[in-house]
C-alpha atoms as a PDB file:
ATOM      1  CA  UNK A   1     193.139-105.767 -92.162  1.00  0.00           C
ATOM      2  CA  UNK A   2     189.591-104.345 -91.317  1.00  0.00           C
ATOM      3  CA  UNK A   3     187.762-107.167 -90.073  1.00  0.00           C
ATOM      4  CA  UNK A   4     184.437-105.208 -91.405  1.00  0.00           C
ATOM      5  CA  UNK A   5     181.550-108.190 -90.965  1.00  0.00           C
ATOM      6  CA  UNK A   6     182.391-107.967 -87.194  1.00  0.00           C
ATOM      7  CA  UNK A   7     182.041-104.382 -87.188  1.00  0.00           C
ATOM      8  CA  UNK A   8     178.386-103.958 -87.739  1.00  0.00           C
ATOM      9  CA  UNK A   9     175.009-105.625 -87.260  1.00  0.00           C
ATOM     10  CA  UNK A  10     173.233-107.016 -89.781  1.00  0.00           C
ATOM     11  CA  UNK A  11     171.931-104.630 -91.766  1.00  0.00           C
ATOM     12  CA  UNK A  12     168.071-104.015 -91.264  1.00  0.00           C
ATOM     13  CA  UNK A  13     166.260-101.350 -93.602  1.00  0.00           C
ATOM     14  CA  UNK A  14     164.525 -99.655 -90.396  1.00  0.00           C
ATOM     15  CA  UNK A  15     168.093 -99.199 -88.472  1.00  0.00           C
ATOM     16  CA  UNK A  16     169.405 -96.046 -90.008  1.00  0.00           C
ATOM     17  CA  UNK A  17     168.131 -92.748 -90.684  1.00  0.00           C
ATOM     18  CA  UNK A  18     165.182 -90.906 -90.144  1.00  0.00           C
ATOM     19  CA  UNK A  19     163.712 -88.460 -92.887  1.00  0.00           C
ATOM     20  CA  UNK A  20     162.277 -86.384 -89.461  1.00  0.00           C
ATOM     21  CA  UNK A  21     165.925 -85.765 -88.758  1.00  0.00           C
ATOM     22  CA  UNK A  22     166.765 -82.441 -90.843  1.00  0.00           C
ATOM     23  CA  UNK A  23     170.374 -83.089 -90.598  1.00  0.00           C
ATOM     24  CA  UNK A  24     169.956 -87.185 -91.937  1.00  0.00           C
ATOM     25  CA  UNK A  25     166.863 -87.355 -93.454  1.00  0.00           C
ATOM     26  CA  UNK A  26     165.947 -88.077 -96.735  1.00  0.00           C
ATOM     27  CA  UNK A  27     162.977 -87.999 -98.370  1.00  0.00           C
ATOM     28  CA  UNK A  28     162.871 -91.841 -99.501  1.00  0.00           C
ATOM     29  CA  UNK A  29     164.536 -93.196 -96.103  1.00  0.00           C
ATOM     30  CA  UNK A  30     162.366 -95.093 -93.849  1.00  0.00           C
ATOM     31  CA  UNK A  31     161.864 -93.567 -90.135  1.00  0.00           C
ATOM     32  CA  UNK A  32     163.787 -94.469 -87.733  1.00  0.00           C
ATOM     33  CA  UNK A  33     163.367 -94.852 -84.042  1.00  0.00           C
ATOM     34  CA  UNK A  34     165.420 -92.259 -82.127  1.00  0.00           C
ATOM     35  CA  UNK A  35     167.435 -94.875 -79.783  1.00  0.00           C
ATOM     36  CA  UNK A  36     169.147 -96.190 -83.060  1.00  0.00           C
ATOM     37  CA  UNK A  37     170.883 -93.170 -83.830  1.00  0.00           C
ATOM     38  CA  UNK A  38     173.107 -93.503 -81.181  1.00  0.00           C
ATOM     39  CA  UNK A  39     174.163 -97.245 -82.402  1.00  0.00           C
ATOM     40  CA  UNK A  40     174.892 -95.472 -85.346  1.00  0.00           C
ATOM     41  CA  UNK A  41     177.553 -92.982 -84.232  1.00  0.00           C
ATOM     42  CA  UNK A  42     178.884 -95.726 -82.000  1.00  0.00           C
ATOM     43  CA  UNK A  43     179.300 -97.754 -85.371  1.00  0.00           C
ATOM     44  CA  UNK A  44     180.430 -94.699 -87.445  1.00  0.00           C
ATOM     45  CA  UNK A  45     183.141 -94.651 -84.300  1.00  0.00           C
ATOM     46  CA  UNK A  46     184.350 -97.750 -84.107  1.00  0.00           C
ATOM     47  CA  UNK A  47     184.883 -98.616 -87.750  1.00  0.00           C
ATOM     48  CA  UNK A  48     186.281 -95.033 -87.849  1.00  0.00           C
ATOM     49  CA  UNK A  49     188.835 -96.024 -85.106  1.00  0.00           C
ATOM     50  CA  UNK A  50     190.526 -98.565 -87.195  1.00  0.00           C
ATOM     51  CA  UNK A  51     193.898 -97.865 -89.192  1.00  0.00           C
ATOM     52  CA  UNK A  52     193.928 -97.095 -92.500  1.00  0.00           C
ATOM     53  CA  UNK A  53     190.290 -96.282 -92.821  1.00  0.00           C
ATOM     54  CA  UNK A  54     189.610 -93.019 -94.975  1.00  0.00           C
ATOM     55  CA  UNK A  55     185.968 -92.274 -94.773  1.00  0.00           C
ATOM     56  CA  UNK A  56     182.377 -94.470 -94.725  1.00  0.00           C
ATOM     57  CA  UNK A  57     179.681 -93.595 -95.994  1.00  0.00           C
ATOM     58  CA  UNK A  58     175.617 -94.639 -95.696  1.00  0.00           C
ATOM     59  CA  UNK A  59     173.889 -94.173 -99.149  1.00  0.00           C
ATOM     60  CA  UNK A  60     170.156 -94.167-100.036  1.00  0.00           C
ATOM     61  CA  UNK A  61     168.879 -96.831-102.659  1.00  0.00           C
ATOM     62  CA  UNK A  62     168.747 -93.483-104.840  1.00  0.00           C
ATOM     63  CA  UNK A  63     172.807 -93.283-104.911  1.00  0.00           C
ATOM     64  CA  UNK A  64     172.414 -90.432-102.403  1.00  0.00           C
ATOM     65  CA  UNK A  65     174.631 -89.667 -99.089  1.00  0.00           C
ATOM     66  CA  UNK A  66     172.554 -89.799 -95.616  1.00  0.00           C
ATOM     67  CA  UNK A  67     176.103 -89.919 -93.479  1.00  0.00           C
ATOM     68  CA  UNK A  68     179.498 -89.466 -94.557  1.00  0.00           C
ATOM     69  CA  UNK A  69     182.568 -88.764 -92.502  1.00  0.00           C
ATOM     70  CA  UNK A  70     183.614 -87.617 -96.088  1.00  0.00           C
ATOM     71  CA  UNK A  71     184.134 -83.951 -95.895  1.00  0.00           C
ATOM     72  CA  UNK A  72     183.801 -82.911 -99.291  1.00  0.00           C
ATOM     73  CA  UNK A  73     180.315 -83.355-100.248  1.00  0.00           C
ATOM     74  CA  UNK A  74     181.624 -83.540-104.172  1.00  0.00           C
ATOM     75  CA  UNK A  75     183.848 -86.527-103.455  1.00  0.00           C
ATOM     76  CA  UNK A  76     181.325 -88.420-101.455  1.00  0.00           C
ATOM     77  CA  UNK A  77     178.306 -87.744-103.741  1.00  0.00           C
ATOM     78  CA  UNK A  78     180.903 -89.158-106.210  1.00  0.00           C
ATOM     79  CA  UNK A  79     181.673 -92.096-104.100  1.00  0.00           C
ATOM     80  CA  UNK A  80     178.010 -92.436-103.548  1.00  0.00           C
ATOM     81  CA  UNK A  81     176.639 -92.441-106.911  1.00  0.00           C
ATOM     82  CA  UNK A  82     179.292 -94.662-108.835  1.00  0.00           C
ATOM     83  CA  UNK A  83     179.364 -97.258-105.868  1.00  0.00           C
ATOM     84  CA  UNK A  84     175.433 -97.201-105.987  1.00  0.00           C
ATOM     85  CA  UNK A  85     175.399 -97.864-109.462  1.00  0.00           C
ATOM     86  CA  UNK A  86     178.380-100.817-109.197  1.00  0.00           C
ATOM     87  CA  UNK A  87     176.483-102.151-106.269  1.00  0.00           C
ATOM     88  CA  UNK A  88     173.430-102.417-108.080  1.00  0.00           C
ATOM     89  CA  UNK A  89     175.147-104.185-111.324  1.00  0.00           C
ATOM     90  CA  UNK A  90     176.740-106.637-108.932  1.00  0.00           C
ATOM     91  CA  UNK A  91     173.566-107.518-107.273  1.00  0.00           C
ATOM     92  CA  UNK A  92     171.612-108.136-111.094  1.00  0.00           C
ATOM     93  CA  UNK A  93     174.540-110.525-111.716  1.00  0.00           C
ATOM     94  CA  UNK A  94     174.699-112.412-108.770  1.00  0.00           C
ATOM     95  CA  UNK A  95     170.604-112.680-109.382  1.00  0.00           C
ATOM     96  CA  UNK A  96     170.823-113.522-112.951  1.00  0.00           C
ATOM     97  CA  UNK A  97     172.890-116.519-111.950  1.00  0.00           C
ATOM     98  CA  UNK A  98     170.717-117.444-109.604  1.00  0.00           C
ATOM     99  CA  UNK A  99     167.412-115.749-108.491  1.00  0.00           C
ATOM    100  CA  UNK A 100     167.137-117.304-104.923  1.00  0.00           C
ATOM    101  CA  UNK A 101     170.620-115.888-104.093  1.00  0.00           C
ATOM    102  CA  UNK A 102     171.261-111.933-103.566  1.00  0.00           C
ATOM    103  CA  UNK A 103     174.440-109.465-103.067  1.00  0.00           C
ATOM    104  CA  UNK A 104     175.451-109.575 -99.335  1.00  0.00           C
ATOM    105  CA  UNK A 105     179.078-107.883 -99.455  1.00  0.00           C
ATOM    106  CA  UNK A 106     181.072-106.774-102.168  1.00  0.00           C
ATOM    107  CA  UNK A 107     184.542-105.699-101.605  1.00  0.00           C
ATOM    108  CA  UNK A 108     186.681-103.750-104.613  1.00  0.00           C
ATOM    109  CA  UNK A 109     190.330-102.915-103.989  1.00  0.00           C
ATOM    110  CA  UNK A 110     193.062-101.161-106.092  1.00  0.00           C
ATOM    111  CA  UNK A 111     196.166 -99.590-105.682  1.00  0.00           C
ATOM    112  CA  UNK A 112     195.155 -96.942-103.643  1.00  0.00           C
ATOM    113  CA  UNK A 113     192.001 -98.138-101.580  1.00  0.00           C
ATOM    114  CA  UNK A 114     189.626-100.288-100.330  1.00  0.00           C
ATOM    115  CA  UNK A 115     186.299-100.196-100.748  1.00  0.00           C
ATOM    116  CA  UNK A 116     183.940-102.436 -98.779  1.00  0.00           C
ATOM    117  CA  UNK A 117     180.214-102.453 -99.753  1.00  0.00           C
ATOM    118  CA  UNK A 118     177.501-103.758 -96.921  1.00  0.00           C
ATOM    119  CA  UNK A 119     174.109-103.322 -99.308  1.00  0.00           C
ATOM    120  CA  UNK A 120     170.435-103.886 -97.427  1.00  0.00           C
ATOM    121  CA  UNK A 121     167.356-103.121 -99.272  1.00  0.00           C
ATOM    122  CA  UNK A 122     167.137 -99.296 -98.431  1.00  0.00           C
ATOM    123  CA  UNK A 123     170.862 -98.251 -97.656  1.00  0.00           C
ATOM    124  CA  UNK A 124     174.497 -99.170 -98.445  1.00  0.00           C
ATOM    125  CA  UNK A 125     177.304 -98.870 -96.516  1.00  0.00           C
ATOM    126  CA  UNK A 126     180.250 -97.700 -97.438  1.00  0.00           C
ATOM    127  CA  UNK A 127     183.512 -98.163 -95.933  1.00  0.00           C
ATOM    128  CA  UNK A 128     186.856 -97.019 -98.015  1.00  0.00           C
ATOM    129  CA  UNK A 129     190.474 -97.591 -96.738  1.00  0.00           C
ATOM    130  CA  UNK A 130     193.857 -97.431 -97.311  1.00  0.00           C
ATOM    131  CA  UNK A 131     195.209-101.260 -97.787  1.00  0.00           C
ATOM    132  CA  UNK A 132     198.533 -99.924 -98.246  1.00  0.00           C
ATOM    133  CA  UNK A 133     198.683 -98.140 -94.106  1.00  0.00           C
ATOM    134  CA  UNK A 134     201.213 -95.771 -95.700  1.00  0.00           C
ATOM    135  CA  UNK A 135     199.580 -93.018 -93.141  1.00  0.00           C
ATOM    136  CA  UNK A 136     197.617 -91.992 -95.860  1.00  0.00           C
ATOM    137  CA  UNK A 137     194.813 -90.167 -94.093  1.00  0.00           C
ATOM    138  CA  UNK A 138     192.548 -88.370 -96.731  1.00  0.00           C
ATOM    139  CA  UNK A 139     190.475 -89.764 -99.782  1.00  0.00           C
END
């Protein structure tokens, strides 16, 4: 299994992408110092590294994709938008029960995949996987 809260820091809304970076950037990301972008490919790398895992993703608070080791854009705006929307359900739940508390992790799984959900206040990362490890290496 993925151990994915080892995997990455903590996330901090001013530790991913930069909207100066034309490649990144988007329009309602924070800036981000150049040094961290680095960490971030090392990150992308190691989670990447581990078996079974099919793609991650880091998604704007508007359901958009800043990085995806996706490759088609269709099926990672798709994974983007609907995981977005979930993420943001799940967090007005876990606040209607009780407004001092907030959404910190959310992990879905089904037959096929995995999907592990690390929200912060500006970004969510995505990480999908195969639970199965049937050398299944494509979403």
């Amino acid at each position: 299994k993925l151990q994915f809260l080892y995997l990455i820091a903590p996330p901090s809304p001013r530790r991913f992408f930069s909207p100066l970076s034309p490649s990144l950037g988007h329009a309602s990301s924070p800036p981000l110092p150049l040094a961290t972008m680095s960490e971030i490919e090392d990150t992308f790398n190691r989670i990447n590294q581990h078996k079974g895992v099919l793609g991650i993703l880091i998604v704007n608070s508007d359901g958009a994709p800043i990085k995806t080791t996706i490759e088609d854009a269709n099926i990672s705006n798709q994974y983007a938008q609907l995981i977005t929307a979930l993420t943001n359900k799940a967090r007005h739940c876990v606040r209607d029960l009780d407004p001092t508390n907030d959404l910190t992790f959310l992990r879905i799984r089904s037959k096929k995949h995995e999907i592990m959900v690390a929200p912060d206040k500006d970004y969510i990362l995505i990480v999908i996987q195969n639970p199965n490890n049937d050398n299944a290496t494509t979403i």
